[in-house]
Protein backbone atom coordinates (compact mmCIF):
# COMPACT_ATOMS: atom_id res chain seq x y z
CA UNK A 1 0.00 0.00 0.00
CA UNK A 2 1.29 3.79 -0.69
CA UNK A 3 1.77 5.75 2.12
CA UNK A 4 -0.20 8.54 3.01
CA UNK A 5 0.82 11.90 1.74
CA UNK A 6 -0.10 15.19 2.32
CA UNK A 7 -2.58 16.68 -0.57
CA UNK A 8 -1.43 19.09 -3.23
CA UNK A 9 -4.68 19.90 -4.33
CA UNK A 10 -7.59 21.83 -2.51
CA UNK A 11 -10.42 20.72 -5.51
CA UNK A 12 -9.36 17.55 -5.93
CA UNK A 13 -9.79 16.36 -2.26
CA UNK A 14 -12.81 18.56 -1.40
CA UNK A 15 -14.37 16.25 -4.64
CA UNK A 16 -13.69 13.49 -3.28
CA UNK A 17 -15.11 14.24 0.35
CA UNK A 18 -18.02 15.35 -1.48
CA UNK A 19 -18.48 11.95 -2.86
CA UNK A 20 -17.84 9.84 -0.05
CA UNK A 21 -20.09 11.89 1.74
CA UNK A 22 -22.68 11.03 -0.20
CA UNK A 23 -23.07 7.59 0.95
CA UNK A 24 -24.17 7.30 4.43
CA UNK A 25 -22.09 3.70 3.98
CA UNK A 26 -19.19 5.49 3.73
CA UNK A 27 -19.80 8.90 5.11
CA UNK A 28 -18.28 10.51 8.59
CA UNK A 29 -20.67 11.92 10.79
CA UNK A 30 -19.17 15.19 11.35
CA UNK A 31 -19.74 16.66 8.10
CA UNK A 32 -22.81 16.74 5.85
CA UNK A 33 -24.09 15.75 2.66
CA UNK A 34 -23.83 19.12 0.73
CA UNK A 35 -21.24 20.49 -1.36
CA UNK A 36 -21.38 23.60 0.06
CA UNK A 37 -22.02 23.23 3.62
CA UNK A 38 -19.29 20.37 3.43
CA UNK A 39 -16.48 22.94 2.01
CA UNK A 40 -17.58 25.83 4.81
CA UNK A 41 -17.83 23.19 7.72
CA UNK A 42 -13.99 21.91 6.72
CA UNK A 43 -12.72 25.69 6.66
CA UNK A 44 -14.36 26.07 10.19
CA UNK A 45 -12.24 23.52 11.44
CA UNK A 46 -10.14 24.59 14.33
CA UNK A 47 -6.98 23.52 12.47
CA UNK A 48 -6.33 24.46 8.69
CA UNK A 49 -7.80 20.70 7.36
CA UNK A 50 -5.72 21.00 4.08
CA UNK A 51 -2.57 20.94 6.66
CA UNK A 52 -3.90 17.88 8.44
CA UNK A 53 -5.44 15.60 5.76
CA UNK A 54 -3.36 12.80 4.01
CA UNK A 55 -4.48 10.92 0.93
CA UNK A 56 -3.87 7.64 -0.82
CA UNK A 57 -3.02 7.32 -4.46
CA UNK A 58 -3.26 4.38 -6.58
CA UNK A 59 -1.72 5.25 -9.97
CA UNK A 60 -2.33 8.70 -9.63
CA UNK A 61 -5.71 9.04 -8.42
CA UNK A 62 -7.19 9.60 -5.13
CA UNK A 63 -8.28 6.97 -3.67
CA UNK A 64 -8.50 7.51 0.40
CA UNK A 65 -7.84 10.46 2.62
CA UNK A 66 -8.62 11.55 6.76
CA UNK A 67 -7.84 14.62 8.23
CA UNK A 68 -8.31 15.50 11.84
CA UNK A 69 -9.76 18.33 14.18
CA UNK A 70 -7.96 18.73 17.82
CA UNK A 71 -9.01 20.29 21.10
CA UNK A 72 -6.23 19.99 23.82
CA UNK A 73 -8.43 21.62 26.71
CA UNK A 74 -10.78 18.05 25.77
CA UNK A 75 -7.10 15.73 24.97
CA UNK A 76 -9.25 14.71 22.28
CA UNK A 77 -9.03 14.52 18.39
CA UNK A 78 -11.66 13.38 15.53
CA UNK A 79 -10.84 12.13 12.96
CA UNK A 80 -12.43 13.05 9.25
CA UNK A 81 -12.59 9.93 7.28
CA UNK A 82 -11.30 7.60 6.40
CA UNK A 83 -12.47 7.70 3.26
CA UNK A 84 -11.44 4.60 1.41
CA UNK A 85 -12.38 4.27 -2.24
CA UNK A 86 -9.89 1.63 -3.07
CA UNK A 87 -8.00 -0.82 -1.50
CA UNK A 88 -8.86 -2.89 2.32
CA UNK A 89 -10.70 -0.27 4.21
CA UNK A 90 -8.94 -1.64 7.64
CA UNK A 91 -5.13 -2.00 6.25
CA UNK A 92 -5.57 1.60 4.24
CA UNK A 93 -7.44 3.07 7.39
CA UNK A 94 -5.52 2.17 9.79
CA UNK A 95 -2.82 3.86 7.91
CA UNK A 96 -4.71 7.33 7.11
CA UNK A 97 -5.59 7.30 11.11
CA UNK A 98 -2.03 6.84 12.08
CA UNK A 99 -1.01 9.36 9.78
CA UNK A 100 -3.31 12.32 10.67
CA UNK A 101 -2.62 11.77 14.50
CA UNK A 102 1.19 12.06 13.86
CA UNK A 103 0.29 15.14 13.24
CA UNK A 104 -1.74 16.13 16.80
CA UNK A 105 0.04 17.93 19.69
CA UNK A 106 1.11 15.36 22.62
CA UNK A 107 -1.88 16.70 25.00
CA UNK A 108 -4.13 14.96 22.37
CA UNK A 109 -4.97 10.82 23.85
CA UNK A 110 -7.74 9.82 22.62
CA UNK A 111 -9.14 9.64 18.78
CA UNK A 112 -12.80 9.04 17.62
CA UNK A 113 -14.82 8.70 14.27
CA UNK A 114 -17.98 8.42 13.70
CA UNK A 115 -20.22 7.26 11.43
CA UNK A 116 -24.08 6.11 10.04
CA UNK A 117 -24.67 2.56 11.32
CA UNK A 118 -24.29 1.67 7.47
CA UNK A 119 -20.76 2.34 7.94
CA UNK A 120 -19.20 -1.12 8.67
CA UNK A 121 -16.01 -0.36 7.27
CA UNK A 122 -15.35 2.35 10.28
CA UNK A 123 -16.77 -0.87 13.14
CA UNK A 124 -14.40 -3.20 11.53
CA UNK A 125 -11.57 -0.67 11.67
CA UNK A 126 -12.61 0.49 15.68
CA UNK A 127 -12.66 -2.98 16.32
CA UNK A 128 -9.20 -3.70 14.86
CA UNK A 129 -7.51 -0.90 16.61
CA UNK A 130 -9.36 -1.86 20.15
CA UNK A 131 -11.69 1.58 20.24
CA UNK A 132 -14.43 1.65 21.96
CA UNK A 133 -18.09 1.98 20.58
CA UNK A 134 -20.51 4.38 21.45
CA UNK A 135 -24.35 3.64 21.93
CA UNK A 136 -26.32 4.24 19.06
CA UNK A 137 -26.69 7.95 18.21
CA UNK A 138 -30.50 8.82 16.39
CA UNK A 139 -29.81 12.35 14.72
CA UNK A 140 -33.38 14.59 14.46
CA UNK A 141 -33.74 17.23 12.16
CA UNK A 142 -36.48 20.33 11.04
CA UNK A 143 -37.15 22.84 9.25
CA UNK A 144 -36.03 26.20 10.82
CA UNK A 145 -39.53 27.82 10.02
CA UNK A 146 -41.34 24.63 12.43
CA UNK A 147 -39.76 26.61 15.37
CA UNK A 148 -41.79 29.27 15.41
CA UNK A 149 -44.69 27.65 17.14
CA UNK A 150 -42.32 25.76 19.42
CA UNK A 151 -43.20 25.95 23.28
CA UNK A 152 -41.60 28.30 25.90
CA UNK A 153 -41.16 28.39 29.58
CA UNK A 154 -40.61 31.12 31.95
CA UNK A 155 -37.73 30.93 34.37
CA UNK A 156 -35.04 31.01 30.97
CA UNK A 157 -32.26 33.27 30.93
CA UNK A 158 -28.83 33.28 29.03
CA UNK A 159 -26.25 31.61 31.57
CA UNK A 160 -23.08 33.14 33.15
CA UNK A 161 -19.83 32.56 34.77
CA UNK A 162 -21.83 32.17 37.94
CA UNK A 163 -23.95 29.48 36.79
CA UNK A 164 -20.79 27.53 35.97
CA UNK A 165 -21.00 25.38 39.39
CA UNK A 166 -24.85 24.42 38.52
CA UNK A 167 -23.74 24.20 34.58
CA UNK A 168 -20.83 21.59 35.60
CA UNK A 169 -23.59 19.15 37.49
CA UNK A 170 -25.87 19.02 35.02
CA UNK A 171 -23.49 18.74 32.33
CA UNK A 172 -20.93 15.99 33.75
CA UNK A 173 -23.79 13.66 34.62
CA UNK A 174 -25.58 13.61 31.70
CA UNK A 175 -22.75 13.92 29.65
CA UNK A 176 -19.33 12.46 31.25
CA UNK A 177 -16.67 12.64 28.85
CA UNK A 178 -17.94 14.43 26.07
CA UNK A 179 -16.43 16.49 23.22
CA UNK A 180 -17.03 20.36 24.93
CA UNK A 181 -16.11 21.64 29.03
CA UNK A 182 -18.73 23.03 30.95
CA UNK A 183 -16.20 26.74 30.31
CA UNK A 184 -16.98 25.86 26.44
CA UNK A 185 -20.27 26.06 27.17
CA UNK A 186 -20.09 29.54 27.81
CA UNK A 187 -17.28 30.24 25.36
CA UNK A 188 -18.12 28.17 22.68
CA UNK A 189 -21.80 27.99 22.38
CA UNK A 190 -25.01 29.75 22.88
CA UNK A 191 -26.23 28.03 26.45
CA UNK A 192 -29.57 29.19 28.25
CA UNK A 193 -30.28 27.94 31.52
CA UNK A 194 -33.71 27.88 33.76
CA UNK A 195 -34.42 28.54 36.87
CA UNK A 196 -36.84 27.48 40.05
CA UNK A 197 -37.01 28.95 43.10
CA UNK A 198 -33.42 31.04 42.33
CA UNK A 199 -31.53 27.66 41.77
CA UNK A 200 -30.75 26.73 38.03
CA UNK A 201 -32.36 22.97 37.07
CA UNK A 202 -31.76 23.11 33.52
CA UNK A 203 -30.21 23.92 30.59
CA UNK A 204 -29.66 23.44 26.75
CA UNK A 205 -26.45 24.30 24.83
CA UNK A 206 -26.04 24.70 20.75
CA UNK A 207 -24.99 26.83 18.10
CA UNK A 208 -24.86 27.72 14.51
CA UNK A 209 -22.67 25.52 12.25
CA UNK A 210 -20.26 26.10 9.89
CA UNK A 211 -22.93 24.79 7.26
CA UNK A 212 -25.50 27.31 8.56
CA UNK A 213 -27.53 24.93 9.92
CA UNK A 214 -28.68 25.18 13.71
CA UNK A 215 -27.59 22.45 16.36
CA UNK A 216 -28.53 21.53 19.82
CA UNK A 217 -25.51 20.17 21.59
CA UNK A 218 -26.48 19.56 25.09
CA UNK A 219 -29.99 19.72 26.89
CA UNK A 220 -29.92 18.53 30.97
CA UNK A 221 -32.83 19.14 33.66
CA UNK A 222 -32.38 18.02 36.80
CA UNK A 223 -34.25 14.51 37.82
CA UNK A 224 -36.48 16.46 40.05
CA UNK A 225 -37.94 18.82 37.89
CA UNK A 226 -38.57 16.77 34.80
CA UNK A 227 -42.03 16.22 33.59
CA UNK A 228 -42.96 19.69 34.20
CA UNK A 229 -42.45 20.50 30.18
CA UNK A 230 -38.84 22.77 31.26
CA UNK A 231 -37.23 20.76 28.98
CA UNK A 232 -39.13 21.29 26.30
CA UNK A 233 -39.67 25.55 26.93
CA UNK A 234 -35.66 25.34 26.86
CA UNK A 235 -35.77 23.97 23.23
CA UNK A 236 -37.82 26.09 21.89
CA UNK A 237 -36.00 28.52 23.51
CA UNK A 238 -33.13 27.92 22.57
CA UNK A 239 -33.83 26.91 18.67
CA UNK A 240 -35.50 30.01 18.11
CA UNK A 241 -32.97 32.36 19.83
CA UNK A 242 -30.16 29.98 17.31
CA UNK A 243 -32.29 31.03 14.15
CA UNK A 244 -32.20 34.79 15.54
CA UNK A 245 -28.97 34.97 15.19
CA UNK A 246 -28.31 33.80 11.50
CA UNK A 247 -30.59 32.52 8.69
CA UNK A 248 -30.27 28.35 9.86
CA UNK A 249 -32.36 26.42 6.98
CA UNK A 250 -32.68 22.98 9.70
CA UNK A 251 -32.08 22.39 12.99
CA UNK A 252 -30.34 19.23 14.23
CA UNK A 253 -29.70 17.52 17.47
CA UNK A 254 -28.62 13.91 18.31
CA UNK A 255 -30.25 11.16 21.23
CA UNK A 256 -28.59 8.14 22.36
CA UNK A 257 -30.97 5.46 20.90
CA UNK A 258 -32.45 3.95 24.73
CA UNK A 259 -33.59 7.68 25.83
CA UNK A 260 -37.62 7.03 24.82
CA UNK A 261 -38.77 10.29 26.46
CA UNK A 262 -36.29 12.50 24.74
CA UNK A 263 -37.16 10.79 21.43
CA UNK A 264 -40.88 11.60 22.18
CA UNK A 265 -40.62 15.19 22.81
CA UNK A 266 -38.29 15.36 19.25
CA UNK A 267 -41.00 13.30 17.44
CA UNK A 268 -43.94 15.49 19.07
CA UNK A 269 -42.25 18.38 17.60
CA UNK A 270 -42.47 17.61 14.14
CA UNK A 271 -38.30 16.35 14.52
CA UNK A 272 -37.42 13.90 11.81
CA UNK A 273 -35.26 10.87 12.18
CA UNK A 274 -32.63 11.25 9.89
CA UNK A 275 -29.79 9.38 10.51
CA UNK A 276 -28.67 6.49 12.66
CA UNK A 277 -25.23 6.95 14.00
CA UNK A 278 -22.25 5.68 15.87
CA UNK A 279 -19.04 6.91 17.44
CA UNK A 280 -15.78 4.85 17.94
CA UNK A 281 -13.34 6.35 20.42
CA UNK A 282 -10.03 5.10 22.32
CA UNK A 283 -6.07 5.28 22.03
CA UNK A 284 -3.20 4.67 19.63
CA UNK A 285 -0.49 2.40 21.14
């Protein structure tokens, strides 16, 4: 097998993304389906993804390529891909993963992809390299004009550094582990929080994508307030005060597959199942 190179040209392996893309069988899950949206979400990388993709060539042509995204405050990096056209997906994988995390700072541990559930190529590969696999991931989508009618709920207010204490509960039990701090809540994404009797129970976390769409990262509230509809005033909430702020055409969100409540406020909503997916995450001895 070739090893994997760096890429000499921008068109070329933004045309082939596109087309792997395409395919939920072979598609990532951390970029879309549109040409467009694709090319804006890889420029709104954190790092330049031209400088940290790799490619395979067989006789000239592309045939496979992964590039990666880093966040040392998380030790974490996703990887892009791999994108294999050509060749064994797990031999030629293995090799595009290797190659883009040479490239990642030494803070950076742990790697994850992520994929539709039509993407055995990316199991096979997890499970060769030991990774970890996430529960089933169901990702919702809408129309940004079915907001509008969308409930809300008093109590909701844009959180602060002095919600951080309440924001870190919420957020490291129902999340442990996850891709953004409970400080990137507040510096990375839009995050209202709700209150009862002066203490904050909830909140919900999102923000506008590089594609233009609207996402919902993170939505908590506290086991003793649930069932009084708080969680479903904070989505509205929050959705509408996302599509304030730009011109989203959808918004998205993503629920572990065994939450049955959470699905049925989505579904009651007028949320459409869209995708089915799954995340692989570990080390690389």
């Amino acid at each position: 097998m070739t090893e994997p190179l760096a890429p000499t040209d921008r068109a070329e392996l933004l045309a082939f993304v596109v087309a792997q893309q395409a395919s939920q069988a072979t598609a990532t899950a951390y970029l879309g389906d549109e040409a467009a949206g694709i090319e804006a979400e890889l420029d709104g990388l954190d790092q330049p993804w031209l400088e940290t993709a790799r490619v395979v060539r067989r006789d000239g042509t592309l045939t496979a390529a992964a590039l990666a995204e880093w966040d040392t405050e998380v030790g974490r990096a996703w990887v892009h891909g791999p994108w294999v056209a050509e060749g064994p997906y797990v031999e030629v994988g293995e090799a595009l993963v290797r190659a883009v995390a040479a490239q990642c700072p030494p803070a950076i541990v742990e790697f994850e992809f992520s994929g539709d559930v039509a993407n055995t190529g990316t199991a096979e590969l997890a499970a060769h390299l030991g990774w970890k696999a996430s529960k089933v991931n169901h990702a919702y989508e809408v129309t940004a004009d079915a907001i509008t009618p969308w409930p809300s709920v008093d109590g909701v207010r844009l959180a602060t550094e002095a919600d951080l204490p309440a924001l870190g509960a919420l957020h490291g039990a129902e999340f442990p582990n996850t891709y953004a701090t409970t400080d990137q809540l507040l510096t990375r994404h839009t995050t209202l929080v709700v209150e009862r009797g002066g203490e904050v129970v909830g909140y919900a976390s999102g923000q506008l994508q590089d594609d233009g769409h609207a996402y919902i990262d993170f939505m908590a509230v506290d086991a003793g307030h649930r069932g009084l509809g708080l969680a479903r005033g904070l989505l509205g909430e929050l959705a509408r005060l996302l599509a304030a702020s730009g011109n989203p055409g959808k918004v998205h969100l993503t629920v572990e597959e065994d939450r049955a409540p959470a699905i049925t406020l989505y579904e009651s909503l007028g949320m459409r199942r869209a995708l089915s997916l799954r995340g692989y995450r570990g080390p690389l001895g």
